[in-house]
N, C-alpha and C. Protein backbone atom coordinates (compact mmCIF):
# COMPACT_ATOMS: atom_id res chain seq x y z
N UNK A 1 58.86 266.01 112.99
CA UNK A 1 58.30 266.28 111.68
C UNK A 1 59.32 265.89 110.60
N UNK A 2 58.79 264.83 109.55
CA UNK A 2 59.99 264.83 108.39
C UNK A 2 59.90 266.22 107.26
N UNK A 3 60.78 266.17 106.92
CA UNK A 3 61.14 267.02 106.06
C UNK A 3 61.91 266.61 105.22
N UNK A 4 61.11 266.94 103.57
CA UNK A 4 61.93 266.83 102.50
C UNK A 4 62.61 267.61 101.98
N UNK A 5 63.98 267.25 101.46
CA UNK A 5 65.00 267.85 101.35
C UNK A 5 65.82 267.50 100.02
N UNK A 6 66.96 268.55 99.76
CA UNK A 6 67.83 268.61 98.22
C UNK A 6 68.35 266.67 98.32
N UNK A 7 68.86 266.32 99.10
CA UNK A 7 69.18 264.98 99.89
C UNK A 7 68.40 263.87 99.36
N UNK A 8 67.00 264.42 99.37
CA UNK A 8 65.55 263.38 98.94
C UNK A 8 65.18 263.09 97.52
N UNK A 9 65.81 264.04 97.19
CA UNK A 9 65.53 264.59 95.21
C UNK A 9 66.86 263.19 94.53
N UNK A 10 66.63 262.72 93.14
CA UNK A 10 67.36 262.33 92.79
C UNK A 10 68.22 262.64 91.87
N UNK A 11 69.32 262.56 91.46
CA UNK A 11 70.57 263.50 91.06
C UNK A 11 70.32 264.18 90.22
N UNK A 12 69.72 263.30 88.58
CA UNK A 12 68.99 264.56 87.35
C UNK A 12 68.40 265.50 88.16
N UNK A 13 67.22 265.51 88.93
CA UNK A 13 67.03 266.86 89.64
C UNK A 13 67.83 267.92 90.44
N UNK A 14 68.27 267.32 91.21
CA UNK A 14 69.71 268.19 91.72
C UNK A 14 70.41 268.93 90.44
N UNK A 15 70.78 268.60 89.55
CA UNK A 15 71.27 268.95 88.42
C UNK A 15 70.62 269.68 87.84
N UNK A 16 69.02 269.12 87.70
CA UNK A 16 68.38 270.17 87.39
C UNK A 16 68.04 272.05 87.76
N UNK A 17 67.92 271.57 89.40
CA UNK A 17 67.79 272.50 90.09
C UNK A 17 68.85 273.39 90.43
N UNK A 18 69.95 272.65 90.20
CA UNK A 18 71.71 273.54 90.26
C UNK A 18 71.69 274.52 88.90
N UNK A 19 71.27 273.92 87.48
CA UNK A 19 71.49 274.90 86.72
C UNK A 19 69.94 276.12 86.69
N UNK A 20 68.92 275.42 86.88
CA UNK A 20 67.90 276.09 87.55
C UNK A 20 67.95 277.42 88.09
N UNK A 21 68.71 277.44 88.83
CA UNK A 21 69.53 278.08 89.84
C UNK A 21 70.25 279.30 89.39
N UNK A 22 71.10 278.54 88.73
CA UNK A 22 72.21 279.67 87.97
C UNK A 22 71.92 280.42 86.73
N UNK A 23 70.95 279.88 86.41
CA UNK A 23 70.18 280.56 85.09
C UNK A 23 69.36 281.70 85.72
N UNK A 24 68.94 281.53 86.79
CA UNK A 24 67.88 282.59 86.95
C UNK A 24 68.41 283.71 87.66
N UNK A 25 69.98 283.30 88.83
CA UNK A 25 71.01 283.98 89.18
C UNK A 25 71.35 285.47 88.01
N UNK A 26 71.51 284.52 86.72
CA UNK A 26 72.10 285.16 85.91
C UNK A 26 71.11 286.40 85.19
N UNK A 27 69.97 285.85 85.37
CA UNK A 27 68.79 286.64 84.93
C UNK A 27 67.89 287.56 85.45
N UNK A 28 68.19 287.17 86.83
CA UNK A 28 67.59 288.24 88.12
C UNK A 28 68.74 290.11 87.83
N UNK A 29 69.98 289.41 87.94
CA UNK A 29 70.98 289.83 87.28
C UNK A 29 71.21 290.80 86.57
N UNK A 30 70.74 290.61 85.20
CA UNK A 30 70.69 291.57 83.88
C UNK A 30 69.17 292.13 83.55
N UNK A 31 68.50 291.73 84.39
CA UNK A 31 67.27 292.41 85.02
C UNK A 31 67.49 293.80 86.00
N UNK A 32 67.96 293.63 86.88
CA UNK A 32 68.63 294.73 87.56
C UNK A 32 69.19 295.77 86.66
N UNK A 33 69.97 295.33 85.81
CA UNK A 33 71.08 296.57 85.22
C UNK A 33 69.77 297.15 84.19
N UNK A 34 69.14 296.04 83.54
CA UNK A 34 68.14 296.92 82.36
C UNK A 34 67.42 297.91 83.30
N UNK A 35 66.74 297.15 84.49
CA UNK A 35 65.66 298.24 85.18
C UNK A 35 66.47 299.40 85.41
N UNK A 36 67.42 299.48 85.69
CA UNK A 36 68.58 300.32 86.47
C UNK A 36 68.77 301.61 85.39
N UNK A 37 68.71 300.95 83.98
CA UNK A 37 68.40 301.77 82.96
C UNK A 37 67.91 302.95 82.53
N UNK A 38 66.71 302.12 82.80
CA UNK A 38 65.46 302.43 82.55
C UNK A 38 64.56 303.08 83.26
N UNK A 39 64.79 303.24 84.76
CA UNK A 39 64.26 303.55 85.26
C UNK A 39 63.73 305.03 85.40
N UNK A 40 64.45 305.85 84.86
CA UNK A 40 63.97 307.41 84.53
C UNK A 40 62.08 307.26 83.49
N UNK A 41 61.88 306.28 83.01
CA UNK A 41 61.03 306.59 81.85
C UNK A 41 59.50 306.23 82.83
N UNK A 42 59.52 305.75 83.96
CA UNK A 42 58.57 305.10 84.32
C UNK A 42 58.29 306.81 86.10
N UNK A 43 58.99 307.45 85.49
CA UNK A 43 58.96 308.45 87.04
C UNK A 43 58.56 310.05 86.52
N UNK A 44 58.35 310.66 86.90
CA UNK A 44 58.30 312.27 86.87
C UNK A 44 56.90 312.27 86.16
N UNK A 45 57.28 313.04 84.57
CA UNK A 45 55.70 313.64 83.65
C UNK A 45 55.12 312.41 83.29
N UNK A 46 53.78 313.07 83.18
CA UNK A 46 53.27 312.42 82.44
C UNK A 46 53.20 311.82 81.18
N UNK A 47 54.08 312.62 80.44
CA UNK A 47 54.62 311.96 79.29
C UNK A 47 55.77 310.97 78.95
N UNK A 48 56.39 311.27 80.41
CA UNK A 48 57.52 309.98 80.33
C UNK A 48 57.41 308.36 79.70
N UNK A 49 56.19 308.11 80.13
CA UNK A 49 55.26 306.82 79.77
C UNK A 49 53.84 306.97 79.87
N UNK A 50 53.03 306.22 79.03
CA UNK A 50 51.35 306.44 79.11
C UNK A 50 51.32 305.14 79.86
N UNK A 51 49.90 305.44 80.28
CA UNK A 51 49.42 303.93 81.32
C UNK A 51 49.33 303.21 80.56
N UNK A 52 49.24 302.82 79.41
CA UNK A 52 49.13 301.44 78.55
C UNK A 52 50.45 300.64 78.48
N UNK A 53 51.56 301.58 78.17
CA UNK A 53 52.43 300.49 78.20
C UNK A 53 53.06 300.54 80.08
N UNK A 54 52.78 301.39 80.73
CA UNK A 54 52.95 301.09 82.06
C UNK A 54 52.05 300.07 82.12
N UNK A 55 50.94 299.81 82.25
CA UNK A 55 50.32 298.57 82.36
C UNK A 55 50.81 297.11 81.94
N UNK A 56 51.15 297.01 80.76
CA UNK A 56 52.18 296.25 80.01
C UNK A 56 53.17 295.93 80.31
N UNK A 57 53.89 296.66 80.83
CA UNK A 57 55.00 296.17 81.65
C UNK A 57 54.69 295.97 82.68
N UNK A 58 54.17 296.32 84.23
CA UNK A 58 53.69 295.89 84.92
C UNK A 58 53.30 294.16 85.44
N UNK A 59 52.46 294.47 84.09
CA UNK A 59 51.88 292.85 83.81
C UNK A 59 52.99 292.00 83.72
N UNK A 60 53.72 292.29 82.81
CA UNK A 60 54.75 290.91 82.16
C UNK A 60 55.78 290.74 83.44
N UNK A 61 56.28 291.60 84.02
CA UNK A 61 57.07 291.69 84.88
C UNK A 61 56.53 291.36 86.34
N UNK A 62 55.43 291.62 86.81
CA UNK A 62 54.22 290.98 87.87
C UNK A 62 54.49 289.16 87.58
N UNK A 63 54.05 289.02 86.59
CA UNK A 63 54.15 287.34 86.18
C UNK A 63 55.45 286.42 86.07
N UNK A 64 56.38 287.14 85.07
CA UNK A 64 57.60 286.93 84.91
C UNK A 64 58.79 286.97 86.04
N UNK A 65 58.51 287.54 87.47
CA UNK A 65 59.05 287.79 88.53
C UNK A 65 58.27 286.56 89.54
N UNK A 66 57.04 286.88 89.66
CA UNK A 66 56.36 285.71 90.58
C UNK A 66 56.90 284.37 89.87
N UNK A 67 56.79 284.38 89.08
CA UNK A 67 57.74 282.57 88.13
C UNK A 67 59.06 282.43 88.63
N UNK A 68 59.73 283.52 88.60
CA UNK A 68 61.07 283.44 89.02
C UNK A 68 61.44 283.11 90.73
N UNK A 69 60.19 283.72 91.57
CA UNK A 69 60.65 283.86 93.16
C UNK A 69 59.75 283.01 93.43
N UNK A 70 58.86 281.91 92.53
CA UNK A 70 58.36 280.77 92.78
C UNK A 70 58.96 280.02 92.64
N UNK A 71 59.81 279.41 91.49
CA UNK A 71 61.18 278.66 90.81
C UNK A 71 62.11 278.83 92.33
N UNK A 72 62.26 280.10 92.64
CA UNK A 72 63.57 280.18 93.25
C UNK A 72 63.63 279.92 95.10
N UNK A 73 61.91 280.07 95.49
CA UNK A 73 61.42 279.58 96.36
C UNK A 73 61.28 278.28 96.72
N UNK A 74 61.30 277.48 95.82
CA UNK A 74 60.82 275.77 95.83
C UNK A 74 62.13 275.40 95.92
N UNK A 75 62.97 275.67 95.47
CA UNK A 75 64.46 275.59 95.49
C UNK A 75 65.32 275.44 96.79
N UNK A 76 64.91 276.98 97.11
CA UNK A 76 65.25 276.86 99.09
C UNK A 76 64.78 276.30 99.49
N UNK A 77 63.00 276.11 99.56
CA UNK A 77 62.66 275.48 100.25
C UNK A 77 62.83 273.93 100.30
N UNK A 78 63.65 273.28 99.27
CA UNK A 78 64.13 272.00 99.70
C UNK A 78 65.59 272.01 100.79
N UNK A 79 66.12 273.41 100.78
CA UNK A 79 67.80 273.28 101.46
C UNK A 79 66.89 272.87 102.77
N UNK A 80 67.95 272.47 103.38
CA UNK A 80 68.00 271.72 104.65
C UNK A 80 67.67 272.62 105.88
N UNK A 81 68.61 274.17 105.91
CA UNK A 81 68.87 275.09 106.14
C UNK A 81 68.41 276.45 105.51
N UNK A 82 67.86 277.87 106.25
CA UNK A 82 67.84 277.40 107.31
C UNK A 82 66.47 277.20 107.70
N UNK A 83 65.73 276.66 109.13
CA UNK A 83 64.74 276.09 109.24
C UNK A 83 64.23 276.94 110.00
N UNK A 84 62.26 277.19 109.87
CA UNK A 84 61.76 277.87 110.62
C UNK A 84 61.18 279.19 110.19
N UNK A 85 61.27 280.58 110.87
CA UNK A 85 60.63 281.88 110.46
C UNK A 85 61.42 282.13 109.47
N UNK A 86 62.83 282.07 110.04
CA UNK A 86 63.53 282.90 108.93
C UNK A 86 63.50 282.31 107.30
N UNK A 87 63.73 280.66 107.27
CA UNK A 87 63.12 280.75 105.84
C UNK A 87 62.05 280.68 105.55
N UNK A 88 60.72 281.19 106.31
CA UNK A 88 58.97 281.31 105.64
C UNK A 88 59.61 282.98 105.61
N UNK A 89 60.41 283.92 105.66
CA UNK A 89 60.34 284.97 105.46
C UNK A 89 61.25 285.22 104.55
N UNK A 90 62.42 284.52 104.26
CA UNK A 90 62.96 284.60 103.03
C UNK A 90 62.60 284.21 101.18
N UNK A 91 61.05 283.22 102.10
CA UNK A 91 60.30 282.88 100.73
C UNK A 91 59.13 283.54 100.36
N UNK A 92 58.82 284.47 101.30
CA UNK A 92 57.87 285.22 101.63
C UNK A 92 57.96 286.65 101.05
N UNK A 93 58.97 287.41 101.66
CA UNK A 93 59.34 289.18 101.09
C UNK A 93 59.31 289.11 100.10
N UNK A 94 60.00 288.22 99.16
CA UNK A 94 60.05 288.43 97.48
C UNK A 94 58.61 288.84 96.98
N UNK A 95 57.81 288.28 97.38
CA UNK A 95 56.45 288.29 96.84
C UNK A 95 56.04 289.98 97.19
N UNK A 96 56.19 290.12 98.61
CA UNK A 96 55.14 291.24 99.12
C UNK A 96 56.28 292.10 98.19
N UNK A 97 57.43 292.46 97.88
CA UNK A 97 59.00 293.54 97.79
C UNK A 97 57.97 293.46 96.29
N UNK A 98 57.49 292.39 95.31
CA UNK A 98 57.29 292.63 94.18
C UNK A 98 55.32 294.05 93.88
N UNK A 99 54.65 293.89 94.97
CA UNK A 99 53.73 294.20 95.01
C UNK A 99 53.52 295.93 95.47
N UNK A 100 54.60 296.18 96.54
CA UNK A 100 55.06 297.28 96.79
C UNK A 100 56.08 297.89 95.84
N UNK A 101 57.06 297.34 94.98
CA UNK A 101 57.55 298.11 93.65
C UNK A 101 56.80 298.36 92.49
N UNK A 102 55.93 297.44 91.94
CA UNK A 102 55.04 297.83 91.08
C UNK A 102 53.80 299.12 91.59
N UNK A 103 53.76 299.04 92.93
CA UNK A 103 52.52 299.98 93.35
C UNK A 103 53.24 301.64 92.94
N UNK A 104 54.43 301.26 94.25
CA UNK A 104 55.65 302.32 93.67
C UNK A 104 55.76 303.08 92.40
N UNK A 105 55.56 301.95 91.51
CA UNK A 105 56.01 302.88 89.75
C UNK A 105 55.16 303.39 89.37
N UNK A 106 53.49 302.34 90.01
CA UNK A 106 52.71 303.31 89.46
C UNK A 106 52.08 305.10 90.28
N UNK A 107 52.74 304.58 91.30
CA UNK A 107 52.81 306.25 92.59
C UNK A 107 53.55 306.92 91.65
N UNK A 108 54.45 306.52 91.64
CA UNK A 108 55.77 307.59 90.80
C UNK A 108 55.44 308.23 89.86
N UNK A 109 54.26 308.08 88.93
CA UNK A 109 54.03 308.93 88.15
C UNK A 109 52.81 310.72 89.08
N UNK A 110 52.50 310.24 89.55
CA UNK A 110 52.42 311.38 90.76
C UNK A 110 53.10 311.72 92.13
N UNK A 111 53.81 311.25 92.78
CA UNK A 111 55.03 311.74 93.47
C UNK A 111 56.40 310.98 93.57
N UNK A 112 57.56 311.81 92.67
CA UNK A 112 58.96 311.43 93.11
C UNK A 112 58.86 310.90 93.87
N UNK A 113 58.92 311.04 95.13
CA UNK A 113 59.24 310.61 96.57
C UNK A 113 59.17 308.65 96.77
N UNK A 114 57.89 308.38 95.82
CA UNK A 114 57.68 306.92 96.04
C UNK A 114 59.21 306.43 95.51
N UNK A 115 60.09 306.84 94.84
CA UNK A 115 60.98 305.85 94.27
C UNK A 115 61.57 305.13 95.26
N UNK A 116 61.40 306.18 96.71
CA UNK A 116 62.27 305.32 97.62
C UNK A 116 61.54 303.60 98.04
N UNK A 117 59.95 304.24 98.65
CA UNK A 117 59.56 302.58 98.11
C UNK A 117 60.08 302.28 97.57
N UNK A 118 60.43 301.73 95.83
CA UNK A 118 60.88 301.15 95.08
C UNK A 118 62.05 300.39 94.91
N UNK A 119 62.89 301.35 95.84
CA UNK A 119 64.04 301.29 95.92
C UNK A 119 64.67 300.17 97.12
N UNK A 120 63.35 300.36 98.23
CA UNK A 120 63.91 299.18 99.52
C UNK A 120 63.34 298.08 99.03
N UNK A 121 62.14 298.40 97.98
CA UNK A 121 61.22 296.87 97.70
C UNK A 121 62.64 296.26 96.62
N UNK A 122 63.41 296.79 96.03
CA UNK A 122 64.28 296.31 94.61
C UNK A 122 65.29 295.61 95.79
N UNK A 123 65.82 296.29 96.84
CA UNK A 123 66.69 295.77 98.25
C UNK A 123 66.41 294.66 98.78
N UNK A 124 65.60 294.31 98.82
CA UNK A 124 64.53 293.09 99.94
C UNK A 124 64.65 292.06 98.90
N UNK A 125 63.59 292.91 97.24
CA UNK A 125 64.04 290.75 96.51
C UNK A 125 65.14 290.90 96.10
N UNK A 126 65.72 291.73 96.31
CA UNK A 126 67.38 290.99 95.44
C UNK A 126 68.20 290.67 96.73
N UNK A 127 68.19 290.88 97.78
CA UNK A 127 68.43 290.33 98.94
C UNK A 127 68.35 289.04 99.24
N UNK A 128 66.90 289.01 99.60
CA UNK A 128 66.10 287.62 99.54
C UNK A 128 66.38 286.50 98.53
N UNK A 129 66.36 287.10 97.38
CA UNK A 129 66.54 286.66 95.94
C UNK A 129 67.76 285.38 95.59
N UNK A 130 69.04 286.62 96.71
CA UNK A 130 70.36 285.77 96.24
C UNK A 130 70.53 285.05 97.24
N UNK A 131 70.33 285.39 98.64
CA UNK A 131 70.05 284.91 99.30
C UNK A 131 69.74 283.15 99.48
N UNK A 132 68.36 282.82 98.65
CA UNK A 132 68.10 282.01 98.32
C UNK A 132 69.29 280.81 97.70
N UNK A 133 69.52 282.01 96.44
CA UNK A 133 69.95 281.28 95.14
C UNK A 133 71.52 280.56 95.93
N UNK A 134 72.39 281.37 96.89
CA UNK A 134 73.95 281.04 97.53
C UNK A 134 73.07 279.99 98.25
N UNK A 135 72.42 279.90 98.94
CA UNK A 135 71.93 279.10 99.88
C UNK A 135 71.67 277.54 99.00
N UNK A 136 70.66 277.58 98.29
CA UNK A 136 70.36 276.31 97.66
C UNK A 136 71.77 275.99 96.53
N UNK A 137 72.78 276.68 95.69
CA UNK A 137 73.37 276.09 95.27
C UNK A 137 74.84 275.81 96.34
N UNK A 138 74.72 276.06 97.49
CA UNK A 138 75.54 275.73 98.77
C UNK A 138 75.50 274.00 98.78
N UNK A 139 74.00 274.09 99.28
CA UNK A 139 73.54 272.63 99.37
C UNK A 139 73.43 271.99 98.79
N UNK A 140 73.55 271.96 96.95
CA UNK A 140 73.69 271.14 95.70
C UNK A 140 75.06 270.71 95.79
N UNK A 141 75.99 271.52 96.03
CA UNK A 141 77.14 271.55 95.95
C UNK A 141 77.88 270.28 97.29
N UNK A 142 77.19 270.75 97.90
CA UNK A 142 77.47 270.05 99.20
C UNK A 142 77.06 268.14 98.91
N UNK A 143 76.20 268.50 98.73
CA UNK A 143 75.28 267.20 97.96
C UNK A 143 76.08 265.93 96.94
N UNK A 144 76.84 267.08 96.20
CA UNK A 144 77.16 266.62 94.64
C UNK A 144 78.84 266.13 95.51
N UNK A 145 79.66 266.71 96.50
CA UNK A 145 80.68 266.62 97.06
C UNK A 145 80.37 265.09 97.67
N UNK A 146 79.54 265.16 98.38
CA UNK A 146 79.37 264.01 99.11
C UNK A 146 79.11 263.01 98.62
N UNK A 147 78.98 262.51 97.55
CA UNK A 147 78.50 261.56 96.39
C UNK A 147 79.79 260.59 96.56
């Protein structure tokens, strides 16, 4: 079977996809520390947050995350490495980790207990996440060396 690869792309793209890369590194990033924040306002009473702007955020962050672990998916999936289950499951969890944390926040407003969901789903894409991101700028790097 051929397979296309970082190798196949031509250099503006590589370039592209290297800062690609590091931009969203950086943004997955300071995403973490805000949620990390924040995260008291979205748990316990009912008054902590109303469902409207829980909905609202939800939304933007549902979309704004699938863009990001789509971006950051197409990415790996050009590295070379590695091949097989393990990367259809490293491009894979991000998605389901995002569907089970949002379900999570919205549990959390009727039982504490879900945060832990929340908490292995936040584990898995930022796992997965960087995962990715060391992996494909490995192989840019590798790429850009060999030139």
């Amino acid at each position: 079977m051929t397979t296309f690869t970082w190798a196949d792309v031509p250099k503006p793209f590589r370039v592209l996809g290297r800062w690609v890369t590091i931009a969203q590194a950086a943004g997955f990033g300071v995403g973490l520390a805000f949620a990390r924040q924040n995260a008291a306002r979205f748990s316990g009473s009912d008054s902590a947050i109303n469902a409207h702007e829980l909905l609202l955020s939800a939304h933007s962050h549902l979309l704004g995350m699938t863009a990001l672990f789509a971006l950051s998916g197409l990415c790996f999936a050009l590295c070379s490495k590695p091949e097989g289950p393990l990367k259809t499951a490293l491009i894979s969890l991000p998605f389901l980790a995002i569907v089970l944390a949002f379900t999570a926040v919205w549990l959390m407003k009727y039982a504490y207990g879900f945060v832990w969901v929340l908490l292995a789903a936040m584990v898995v894409m930022s796992v997965c996440f960087y995962w990715q991101i060391i992996v494909t700028l490995r192989e840019l790097r590798r790429l850009k060396n060999a030139q």
